[in-house]
N, C-alpha and C. Protein backbone atom coordinates (compact mmCIF):
# COMPACT_ATOMS: atom_id res chain seq x y z
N UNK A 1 139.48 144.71 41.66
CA UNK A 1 140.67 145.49 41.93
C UNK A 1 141.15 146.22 40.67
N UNK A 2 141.16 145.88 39.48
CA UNK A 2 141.85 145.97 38.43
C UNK A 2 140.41 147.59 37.60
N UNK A 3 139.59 147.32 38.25
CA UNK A 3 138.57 148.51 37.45
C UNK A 3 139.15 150.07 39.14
N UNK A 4 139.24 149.45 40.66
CA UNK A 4 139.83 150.63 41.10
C UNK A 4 141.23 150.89 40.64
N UNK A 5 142.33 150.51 40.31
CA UNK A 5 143.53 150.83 39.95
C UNK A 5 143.44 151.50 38.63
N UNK A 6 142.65 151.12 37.72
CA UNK A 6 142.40 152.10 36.24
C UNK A 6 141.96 153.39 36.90
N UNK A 7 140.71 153.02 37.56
CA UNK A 7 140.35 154.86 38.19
C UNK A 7 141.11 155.47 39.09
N UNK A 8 142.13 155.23 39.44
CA UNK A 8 142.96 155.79 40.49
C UNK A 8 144.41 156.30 39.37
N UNK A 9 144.24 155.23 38.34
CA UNK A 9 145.40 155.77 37.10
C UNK A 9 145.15 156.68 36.54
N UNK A 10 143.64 156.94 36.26
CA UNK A 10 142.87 157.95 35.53
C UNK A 10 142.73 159.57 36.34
N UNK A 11 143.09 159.64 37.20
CA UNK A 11 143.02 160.82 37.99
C UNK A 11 143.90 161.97 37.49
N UNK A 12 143.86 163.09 37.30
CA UNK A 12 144.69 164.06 36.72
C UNK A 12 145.73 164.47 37.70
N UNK A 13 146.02 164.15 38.68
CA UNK A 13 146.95 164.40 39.89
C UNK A 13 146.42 163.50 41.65
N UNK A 14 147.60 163.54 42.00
CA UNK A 14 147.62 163.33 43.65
C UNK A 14 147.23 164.36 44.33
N UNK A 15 147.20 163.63 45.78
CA UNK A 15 146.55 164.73 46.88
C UNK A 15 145.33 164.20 47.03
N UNK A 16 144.38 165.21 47.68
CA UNK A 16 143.24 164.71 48.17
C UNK A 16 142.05 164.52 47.03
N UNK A 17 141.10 163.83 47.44
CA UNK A 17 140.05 163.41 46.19
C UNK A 17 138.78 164.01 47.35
N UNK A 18 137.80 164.56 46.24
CA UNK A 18 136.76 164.87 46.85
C UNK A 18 135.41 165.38 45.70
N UNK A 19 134.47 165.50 46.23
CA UNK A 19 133.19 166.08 45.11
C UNK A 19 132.53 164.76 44.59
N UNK A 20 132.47 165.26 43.19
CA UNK A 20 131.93 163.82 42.29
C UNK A 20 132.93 162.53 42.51
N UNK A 21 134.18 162.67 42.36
CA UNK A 21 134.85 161.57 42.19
C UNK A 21 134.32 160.52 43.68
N UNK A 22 133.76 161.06 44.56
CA UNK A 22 133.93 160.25 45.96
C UNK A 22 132.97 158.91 45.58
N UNK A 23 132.06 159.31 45.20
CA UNK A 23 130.55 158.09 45.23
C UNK A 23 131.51 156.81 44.13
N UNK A 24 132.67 157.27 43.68
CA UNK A 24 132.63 156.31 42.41
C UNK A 24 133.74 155.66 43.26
N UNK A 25 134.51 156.42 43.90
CA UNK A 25 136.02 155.89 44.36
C UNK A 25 135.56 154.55 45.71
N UNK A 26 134.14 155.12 46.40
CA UNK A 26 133.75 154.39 47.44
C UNK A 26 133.03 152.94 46.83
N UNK A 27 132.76 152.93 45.69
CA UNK A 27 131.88 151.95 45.08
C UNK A 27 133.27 151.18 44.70
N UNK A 28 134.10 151.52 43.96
CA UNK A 28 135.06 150.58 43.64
C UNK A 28 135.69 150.26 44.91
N UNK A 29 136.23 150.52 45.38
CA UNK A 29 136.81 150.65 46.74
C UNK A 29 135.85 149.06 47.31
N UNK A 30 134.81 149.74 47.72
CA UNK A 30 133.61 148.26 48.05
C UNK A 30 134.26 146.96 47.45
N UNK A 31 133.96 147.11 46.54
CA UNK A 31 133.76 145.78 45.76
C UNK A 31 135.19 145.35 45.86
N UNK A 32 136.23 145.89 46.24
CA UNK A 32 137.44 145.02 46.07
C UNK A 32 137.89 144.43 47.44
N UNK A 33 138.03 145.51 48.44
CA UNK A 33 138.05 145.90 49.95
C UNK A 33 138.57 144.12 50.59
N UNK A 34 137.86 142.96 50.63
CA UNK A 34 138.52 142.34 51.16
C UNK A 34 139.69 141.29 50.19
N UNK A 35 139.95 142.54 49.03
CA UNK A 35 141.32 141.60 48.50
C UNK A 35 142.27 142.33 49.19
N UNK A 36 142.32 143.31 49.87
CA UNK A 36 143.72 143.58 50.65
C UNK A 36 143.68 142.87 51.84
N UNK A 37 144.83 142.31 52.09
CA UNK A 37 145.40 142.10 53.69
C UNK A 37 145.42 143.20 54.37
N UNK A 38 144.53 142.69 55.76
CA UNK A 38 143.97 143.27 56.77
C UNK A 38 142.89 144.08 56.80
N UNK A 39 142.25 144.07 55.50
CA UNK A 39 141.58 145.06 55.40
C UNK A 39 139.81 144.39 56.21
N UNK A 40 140.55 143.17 57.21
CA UNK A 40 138.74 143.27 58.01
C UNK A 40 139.13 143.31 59.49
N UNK A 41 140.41 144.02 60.01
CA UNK A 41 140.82 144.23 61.28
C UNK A 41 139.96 145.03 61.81
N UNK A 42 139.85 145.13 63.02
CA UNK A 42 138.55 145.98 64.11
C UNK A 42 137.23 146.00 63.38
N UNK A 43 136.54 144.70 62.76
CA UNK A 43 135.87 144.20 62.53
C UNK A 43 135.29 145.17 61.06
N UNK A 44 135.96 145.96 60.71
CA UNK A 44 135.72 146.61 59.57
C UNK A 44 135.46 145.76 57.96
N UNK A 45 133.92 146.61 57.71
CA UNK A 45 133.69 145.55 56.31
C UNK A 45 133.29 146.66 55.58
N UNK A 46 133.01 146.10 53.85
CA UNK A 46 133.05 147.22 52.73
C UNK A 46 132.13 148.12 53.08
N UNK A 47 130.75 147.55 53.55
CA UNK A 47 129.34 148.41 52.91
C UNK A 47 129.54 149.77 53.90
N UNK A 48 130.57 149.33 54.61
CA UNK A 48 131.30 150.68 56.10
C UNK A 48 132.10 151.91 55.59
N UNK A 49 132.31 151.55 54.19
CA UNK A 49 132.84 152.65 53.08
C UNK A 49 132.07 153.73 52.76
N UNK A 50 130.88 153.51 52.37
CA UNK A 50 129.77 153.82 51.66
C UNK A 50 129.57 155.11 52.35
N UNK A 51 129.65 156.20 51.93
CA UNK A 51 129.18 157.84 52.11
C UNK A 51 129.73 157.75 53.80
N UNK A 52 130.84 157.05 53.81
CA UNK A 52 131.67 157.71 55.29
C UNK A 52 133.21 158.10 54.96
N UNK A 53 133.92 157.95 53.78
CA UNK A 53 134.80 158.13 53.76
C UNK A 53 135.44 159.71 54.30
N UNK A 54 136.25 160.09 54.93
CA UNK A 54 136.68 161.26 54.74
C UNK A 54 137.81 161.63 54.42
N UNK A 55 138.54 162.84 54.08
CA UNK A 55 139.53 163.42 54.15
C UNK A 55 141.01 162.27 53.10
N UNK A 56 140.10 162.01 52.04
CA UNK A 56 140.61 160.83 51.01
C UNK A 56 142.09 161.39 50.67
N UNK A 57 142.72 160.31 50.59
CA UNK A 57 144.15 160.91 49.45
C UNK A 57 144.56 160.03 48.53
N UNK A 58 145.28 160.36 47.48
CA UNK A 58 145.60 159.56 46.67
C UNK A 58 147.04 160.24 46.59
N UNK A 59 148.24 158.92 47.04
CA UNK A 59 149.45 159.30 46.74
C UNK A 59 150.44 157.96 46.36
N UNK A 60 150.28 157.77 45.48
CA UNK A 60 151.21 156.25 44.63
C UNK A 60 152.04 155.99 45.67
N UNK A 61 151.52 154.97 46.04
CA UNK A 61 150.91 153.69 46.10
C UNK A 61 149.78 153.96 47.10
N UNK A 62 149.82 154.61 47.72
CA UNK A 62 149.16 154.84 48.76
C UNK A 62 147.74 155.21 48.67
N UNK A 63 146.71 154.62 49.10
CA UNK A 63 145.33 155.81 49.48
C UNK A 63 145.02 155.83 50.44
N UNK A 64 144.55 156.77 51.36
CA UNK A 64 144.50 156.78 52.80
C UNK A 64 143.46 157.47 52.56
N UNK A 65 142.19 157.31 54.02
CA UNK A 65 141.51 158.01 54.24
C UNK A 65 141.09 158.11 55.48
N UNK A 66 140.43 158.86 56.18
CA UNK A 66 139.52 158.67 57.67
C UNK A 66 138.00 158.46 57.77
N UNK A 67 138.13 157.39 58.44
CA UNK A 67 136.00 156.76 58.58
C UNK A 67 135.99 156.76 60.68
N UNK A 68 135.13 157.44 60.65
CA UNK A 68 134.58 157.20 61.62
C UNK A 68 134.05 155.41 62.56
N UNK A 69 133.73 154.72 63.19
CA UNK A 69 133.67 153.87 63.68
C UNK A 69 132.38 154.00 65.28
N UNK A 70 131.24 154.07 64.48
CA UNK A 70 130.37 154.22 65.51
C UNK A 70 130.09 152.80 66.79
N UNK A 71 131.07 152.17 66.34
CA UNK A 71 130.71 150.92 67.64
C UNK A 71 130.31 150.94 69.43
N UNK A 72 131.25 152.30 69.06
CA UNK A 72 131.21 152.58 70.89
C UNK A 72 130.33 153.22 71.61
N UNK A 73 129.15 153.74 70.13
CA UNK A 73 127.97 154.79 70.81
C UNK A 73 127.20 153.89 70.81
N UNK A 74 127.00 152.48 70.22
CA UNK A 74 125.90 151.44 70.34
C UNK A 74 126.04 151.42 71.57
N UNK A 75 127.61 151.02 72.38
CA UNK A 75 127.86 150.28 73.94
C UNK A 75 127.45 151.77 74.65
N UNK A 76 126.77 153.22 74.55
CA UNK A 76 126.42 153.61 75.57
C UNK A 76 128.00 155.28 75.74
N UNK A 77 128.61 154.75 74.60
CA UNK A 77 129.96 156.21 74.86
C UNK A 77 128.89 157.63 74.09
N UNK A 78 129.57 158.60 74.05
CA UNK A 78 129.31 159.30 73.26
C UNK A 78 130.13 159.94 71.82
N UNK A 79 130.88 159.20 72.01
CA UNK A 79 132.40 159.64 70.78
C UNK A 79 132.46 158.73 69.35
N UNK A 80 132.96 158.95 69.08
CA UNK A 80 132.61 157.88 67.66
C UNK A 80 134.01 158.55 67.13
N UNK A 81 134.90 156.90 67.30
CA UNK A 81 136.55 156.42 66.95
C UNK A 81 136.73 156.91 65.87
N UNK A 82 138.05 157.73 65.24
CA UNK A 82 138.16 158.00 64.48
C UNK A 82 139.65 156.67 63.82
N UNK A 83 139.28 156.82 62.55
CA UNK A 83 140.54 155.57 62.38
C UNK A 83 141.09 156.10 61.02
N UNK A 84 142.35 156.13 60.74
CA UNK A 84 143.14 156.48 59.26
C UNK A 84 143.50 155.12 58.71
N UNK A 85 143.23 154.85 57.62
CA UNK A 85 143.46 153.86 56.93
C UNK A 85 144.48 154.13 55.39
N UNK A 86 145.30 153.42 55.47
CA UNK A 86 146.38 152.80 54.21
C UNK A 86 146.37 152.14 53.35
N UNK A 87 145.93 152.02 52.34
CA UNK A 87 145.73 150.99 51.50
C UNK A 87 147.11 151.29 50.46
N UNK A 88 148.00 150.42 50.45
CA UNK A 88 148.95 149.91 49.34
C UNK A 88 148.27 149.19 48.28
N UNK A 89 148.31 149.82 47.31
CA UNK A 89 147.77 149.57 45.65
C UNK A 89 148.88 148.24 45.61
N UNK A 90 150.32 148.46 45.81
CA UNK A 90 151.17 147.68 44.85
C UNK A 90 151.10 146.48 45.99
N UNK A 91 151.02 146.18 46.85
CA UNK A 91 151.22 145.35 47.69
C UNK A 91 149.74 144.56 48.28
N UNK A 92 148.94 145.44 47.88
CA UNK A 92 147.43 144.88 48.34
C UNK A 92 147.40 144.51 49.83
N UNK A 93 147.93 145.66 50.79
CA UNK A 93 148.08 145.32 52.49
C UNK A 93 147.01 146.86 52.58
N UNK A 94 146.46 146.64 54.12
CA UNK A 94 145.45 147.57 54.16
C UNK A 94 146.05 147.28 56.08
N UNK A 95 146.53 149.31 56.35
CA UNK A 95 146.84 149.14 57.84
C UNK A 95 146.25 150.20 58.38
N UNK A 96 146.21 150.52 59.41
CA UNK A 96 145.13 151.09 60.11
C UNK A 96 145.76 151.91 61.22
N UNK A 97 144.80 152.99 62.15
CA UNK A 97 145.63 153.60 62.75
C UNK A 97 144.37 154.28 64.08
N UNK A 98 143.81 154.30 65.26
CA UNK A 98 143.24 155.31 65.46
C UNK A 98 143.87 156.75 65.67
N UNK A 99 143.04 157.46 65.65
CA UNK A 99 143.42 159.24 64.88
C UNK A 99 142.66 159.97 65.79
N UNK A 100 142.05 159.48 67.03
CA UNK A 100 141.46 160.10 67.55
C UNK A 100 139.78 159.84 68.00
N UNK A 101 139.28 160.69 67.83
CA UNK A 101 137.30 160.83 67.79
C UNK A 101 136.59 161.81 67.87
N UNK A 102 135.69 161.80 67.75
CA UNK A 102 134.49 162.92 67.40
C UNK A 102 133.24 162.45 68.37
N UNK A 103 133.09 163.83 69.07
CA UNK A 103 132.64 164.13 70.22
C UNK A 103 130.63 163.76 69.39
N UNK A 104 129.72 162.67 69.44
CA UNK A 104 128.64 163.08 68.68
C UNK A 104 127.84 163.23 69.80
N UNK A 105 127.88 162.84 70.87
CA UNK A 105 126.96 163.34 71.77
C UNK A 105 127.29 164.17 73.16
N UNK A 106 126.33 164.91 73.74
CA UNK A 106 126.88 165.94 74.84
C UNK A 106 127.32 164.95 75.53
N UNK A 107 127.99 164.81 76.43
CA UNK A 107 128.39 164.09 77.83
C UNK A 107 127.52 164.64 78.98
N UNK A 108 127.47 163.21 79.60
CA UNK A 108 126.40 163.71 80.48
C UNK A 108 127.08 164.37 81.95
N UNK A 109 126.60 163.90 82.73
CA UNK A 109 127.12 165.36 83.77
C UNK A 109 127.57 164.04 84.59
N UNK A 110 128.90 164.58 85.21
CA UNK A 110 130.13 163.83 85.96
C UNK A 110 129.47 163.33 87.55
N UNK A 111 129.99 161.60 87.57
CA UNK A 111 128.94 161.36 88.60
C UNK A 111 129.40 162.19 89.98
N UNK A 112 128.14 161.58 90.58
CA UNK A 112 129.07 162.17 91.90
C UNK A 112 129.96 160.99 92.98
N UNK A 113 131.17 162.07 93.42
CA UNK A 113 132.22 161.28 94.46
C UNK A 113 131.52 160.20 95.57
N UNK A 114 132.17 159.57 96.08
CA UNK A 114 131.92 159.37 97.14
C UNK A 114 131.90 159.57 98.59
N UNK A 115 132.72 160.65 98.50
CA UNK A 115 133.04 161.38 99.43
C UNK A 115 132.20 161.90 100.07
N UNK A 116 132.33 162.40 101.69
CA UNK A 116 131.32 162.78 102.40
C UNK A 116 130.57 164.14 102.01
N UNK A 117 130.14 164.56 101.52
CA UNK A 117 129.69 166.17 101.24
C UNK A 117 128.70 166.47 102.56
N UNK A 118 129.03 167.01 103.41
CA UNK A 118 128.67 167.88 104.84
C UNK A 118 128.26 169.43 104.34
């Protein structure tokens, strides 16, 4: 925890993080991940960090980002959950949110009714 909070001190401003800084922010991030509370709700674990983060922010205390959650295309959906996540630096709580989803596969074609078709 104490090597991500130096690199998150070390940043030249808030707002969003992106480019080089990501591979380093996701590696620290890893390695600390289950010292926050809650941070293994909807079965979420570190190595689930790793080159999925998106749309990162950094705003004292706060870092939030959005990861995708492919669980539901294993069971046969085509969407893949989108979830926003909170991490409190000063409090070490990690809360969660779904945000939606992302369409990854076509949908297949709508069954048919049961209705009489004459």
């Amino acid at each position: 925890m104490k090597e991500l909070l130096e690199y998150l001190a070390s940043l030249q401003k808030t707002g969003p993080i992106a480019g080089a800084n990501m591979a380093q922010l996701e590696s620290l991030l890893a390695d600390c991940w289950d010292e926050f509370e809650g941070s293994r709700e909807e079965g979420m674990a570190s190595y689930k960090l790793l080159n999925r983060m998106k749309e990162v922010e950094w705003n004292p205390p706060l870092l939030t980002f959005i990861i995708e959650r492919h669980g539901a295309l294993v069971m046969g959906s085509t969407r893949a959950e989108k979830y926003e996540w909170a991490l409190n630096m000063e409090t070490k709580t990690a809360d969660y949110a779904q945000v939606g989803h992302r369409q990854v596969h076509k949908m297949g074609p709508a069954p048919m009714c049961c209705a009489n078709h004459n």
